[in-house]
Protein backbone atom coordinates (compact mmCIF):
# COMPACT_ATOMS: atom_id res chain seq x y z
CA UNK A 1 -28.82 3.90 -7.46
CA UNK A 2 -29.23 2.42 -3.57
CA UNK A 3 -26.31 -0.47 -4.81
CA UNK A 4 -24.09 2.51 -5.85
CA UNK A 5 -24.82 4.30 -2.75
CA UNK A 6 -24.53 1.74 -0.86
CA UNK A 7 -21.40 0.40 -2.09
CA UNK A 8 -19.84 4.24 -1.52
CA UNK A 9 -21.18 4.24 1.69
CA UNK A 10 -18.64 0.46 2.09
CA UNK A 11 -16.22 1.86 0.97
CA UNK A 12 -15.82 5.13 3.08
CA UNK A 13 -16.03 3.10 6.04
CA UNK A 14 -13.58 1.21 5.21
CA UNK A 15 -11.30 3.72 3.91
CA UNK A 16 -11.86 5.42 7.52
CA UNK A 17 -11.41 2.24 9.51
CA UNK A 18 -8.10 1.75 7.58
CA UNK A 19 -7.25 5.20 8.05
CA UNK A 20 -7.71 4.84 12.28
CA UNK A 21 -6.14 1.59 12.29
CA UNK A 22 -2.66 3.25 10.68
CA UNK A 23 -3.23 6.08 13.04
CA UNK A 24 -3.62 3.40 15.75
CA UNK A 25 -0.60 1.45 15.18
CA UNK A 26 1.93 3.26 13.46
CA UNK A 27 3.87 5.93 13.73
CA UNK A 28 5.26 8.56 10.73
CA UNK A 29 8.81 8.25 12.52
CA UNK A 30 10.77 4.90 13.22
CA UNK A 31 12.25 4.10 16.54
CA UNK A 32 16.02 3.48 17.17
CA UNK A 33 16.59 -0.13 17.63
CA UNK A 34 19.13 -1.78 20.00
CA UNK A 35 22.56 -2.30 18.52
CA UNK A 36 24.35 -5.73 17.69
CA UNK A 37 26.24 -5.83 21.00
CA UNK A 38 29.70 -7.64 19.10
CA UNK A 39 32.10 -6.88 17.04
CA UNK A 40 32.78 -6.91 13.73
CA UNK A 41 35.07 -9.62 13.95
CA UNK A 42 32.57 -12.05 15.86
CA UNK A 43 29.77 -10.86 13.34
CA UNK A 44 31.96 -12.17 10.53
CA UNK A 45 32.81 -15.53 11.95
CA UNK A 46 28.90 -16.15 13.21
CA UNK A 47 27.89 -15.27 9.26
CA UNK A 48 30.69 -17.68 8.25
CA UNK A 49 29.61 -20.49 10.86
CA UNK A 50 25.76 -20.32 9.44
CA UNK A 51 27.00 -20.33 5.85
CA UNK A 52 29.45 -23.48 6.23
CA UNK A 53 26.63 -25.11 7.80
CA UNK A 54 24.01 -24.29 4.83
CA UNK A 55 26.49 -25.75 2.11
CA UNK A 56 27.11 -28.37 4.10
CA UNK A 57 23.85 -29.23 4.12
CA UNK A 58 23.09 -28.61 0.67
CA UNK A 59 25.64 -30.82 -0.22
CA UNK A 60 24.56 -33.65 1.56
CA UNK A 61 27.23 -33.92 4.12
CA UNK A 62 27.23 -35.26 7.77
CA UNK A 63 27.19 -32.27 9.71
CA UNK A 64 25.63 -31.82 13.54
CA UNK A 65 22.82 -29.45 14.72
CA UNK A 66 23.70 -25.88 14.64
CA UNK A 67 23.07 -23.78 17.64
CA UNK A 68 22.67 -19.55 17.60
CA UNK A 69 22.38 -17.20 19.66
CA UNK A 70 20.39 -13.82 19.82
CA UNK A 71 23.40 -12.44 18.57
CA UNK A 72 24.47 -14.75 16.40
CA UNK A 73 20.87 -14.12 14.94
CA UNK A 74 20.82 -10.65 14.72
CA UNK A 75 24.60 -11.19 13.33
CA UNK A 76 22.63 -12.42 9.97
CA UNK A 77 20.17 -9.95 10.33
CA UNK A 78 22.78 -7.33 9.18
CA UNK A 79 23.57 -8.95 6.10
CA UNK A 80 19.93 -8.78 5.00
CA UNK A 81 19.50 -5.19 3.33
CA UNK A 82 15.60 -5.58 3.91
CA UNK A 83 16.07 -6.08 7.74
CA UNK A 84 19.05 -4.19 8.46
CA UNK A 85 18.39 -1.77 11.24
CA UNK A 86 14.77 -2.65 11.00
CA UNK A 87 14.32 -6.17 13.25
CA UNK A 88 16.20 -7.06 16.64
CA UNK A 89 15.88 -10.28 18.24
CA UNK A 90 16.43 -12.05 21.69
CA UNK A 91 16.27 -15.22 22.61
CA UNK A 92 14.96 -15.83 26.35
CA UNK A 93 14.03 -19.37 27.47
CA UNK A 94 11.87 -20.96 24.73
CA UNK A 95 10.66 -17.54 23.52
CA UNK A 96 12.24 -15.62 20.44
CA UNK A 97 11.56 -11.31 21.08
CA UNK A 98 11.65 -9.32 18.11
CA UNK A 99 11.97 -5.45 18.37
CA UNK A 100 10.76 -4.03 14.94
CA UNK A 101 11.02 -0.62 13.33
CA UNK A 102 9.43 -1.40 9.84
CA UNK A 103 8.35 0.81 6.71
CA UNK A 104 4.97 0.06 5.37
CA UNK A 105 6.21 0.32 2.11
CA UNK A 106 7.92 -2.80 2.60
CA UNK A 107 4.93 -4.98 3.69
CA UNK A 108 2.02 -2.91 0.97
CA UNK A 109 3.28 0.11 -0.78
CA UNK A 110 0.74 2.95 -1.42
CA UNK A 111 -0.42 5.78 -0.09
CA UNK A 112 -1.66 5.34 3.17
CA UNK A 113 1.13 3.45 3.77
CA UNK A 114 3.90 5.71 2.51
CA UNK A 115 6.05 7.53 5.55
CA UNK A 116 4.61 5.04 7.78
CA UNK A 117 6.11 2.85 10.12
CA UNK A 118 5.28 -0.23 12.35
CA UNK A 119 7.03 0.76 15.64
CA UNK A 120 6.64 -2.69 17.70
CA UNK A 121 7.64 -5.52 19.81
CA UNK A 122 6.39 -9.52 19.61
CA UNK A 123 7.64 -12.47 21.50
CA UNK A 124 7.08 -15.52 19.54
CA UNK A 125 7.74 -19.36 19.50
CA UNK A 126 8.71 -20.94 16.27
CA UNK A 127 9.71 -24.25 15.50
CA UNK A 128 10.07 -26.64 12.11
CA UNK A 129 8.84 -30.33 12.38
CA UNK A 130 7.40 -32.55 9.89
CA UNK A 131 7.89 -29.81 7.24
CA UNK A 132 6.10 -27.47 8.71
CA UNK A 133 7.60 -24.24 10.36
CA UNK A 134 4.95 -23.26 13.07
CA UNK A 135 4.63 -19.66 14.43
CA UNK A 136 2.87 -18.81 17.75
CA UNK A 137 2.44 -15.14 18.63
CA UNK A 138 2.81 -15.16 22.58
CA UNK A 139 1.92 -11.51 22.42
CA UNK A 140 2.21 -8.49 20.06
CA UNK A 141 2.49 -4.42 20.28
CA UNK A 142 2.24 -1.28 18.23
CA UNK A 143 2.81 1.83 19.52
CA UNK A 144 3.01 0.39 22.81
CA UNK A 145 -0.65 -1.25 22.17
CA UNK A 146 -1.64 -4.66 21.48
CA UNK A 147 -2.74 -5.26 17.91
CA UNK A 148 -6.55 -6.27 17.02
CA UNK A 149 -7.05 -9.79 17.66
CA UNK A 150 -7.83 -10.49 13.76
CA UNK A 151 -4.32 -9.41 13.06
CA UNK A 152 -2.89 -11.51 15.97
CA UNK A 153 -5.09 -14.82 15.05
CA UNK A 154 -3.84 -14.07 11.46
CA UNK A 155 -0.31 -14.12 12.45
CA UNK A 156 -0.82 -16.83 15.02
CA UNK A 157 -1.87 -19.32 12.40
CA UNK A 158 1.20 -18.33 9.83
CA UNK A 159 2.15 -22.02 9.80
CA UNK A 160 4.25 -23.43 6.35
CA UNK A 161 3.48 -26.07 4.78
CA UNK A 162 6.72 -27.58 2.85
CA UNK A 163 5.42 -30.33 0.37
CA UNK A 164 8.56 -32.44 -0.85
CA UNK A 165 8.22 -32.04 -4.37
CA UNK A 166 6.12 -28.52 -5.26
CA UNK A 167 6.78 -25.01 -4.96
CA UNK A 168 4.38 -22.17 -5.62
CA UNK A 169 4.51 -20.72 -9.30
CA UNK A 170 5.41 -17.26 -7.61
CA UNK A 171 8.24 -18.36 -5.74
CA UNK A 172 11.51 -16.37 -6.72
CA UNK A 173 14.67 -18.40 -6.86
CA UNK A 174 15.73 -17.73 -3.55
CA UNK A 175 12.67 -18.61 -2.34
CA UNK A 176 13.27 -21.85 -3.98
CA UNK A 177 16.63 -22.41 -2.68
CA UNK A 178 15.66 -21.34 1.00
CA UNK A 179 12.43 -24.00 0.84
CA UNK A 180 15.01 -26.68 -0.38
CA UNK A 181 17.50 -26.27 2.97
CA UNK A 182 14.35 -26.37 5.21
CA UNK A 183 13.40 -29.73 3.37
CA UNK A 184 16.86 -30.97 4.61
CA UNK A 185 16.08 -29.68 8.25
CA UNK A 186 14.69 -32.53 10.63
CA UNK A 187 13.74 -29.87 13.29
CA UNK A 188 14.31 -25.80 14.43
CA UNK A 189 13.54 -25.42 17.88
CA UNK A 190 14.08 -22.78 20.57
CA UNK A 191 14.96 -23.60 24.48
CA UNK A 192 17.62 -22.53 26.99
CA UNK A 193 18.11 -19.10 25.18
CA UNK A 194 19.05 -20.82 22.00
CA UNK A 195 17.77 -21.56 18.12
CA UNK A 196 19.02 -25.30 17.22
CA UNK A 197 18.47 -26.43 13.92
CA UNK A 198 18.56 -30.32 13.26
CA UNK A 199 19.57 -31.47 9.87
CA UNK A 200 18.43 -34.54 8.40
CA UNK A 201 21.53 -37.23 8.60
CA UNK A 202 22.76 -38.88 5.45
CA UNK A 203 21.65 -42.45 5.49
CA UNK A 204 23.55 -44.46 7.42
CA UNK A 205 25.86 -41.57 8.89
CA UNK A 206 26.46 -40.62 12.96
CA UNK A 207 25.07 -37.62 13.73
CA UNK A 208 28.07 -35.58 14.58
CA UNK A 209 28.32 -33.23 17.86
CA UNK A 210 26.28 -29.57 18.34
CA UNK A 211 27.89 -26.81 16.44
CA UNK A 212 27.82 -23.80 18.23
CA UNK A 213 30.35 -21.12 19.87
CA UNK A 214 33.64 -22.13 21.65
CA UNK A 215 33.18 -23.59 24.81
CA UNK A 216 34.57 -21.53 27.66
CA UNK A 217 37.64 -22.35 30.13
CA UNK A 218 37.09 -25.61 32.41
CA UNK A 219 36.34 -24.27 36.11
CA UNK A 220 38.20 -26.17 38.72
């Protein structure tokens, strides 16, 4: 009888803690985001730049480091259904800034977290060497407060691990296929307000220039 009180007594505390943490950090409206600041033509041709350089890849051709821009980024952002409206990025310096507006359904659906939403803002540095993509949180908000530092040292050790040969049994294929171009990525890094990604030359190939927008006119 003391167990099963005991283990009522656990789990009403934790059902309350839960309960003040949602209170804490999210909010039962979302929060307008900023919008893409291009148009629709220059969205179309940054999707169209990324994809020729992911079948290029994928197909094993020579084909130089990619760079993108905050916009560019948040250019590919609109094609995802999942993050449309939901996730705005920045790149300043060496630092990506990500503006979120996020169900809770989409990261655990049930009832607590149903007409809830994670109203925040994180800067982050990310980069992918050696197969592994590592993830620093610089700093993270919610509601305009900073999250518990369990969650942040959680988030701030989110690095992946890429073996070469194995993928996990729950992978869907597109998690596959999105693990396979990363294996042919030599590095992803972020500096002077840009996202670079490196792909790994075929053997015996030049690596061939940056691609990246249109330079501008010459200035005398």
């Amino acid at each position: 009888v003391l167990l099963m009180q005991g283990l009522a007594l656990a789990a009403l505390v934790s059902y309350r803690t839960i309960v003040r943490y949602r209170d804490m950090y999210t909010s039962d409206a979302p929060v307008e985001l900023p919008r893409l600041a291009t148009s629709e033509q220059e969205r179309a041709r940054a999707v169209a730049r990324v994809e020729a350089f992911r079948k290029a890849v994928e197909a094993g051709e020579a084909v130089g480091p990619l760079s993108l821009s905050g916009d560019d980024l948040n250019a590919l952002i609109q094609e995802s259904p999942r993050l449309k409206d939901h996730v705005f990025l920045s790149i300043v310096g060496d630092q990506v800034k990500a503006r979120v507006s996020i169900p809770l359904t989409e990261l655990q659906d049930f009832s607590l977290t149903r007409g809830r939403y994670l109203n925040g803002e994180a800067e982050v540095k990310v980069a992918l060497r050696d197969g592994r993509v590592k993830l620093e949180v610089v700093s993270m908000l919610a509601e305009g407060k900073e999250l518990p530092p369990m969650v942040r040292d959680i988030l701030a050790r989110s690095d992946i691990v890429l073996d070469d040969d194995e993928d996990d049994e729950d992978d869907t294929d597109d998690d596959r296929r999105f693990k396979g171009f990363l294996r042919r990525i030599a590095s992803l890094e972020v500096k002077d307000g840009a996202m670079v990604v490196t792909p790994r030359p075929p053997s015996g190939a030049a690596p061939p220039p940056v691609s990246g927008p249109p330079p501008g006119p010459a200035t005398p």
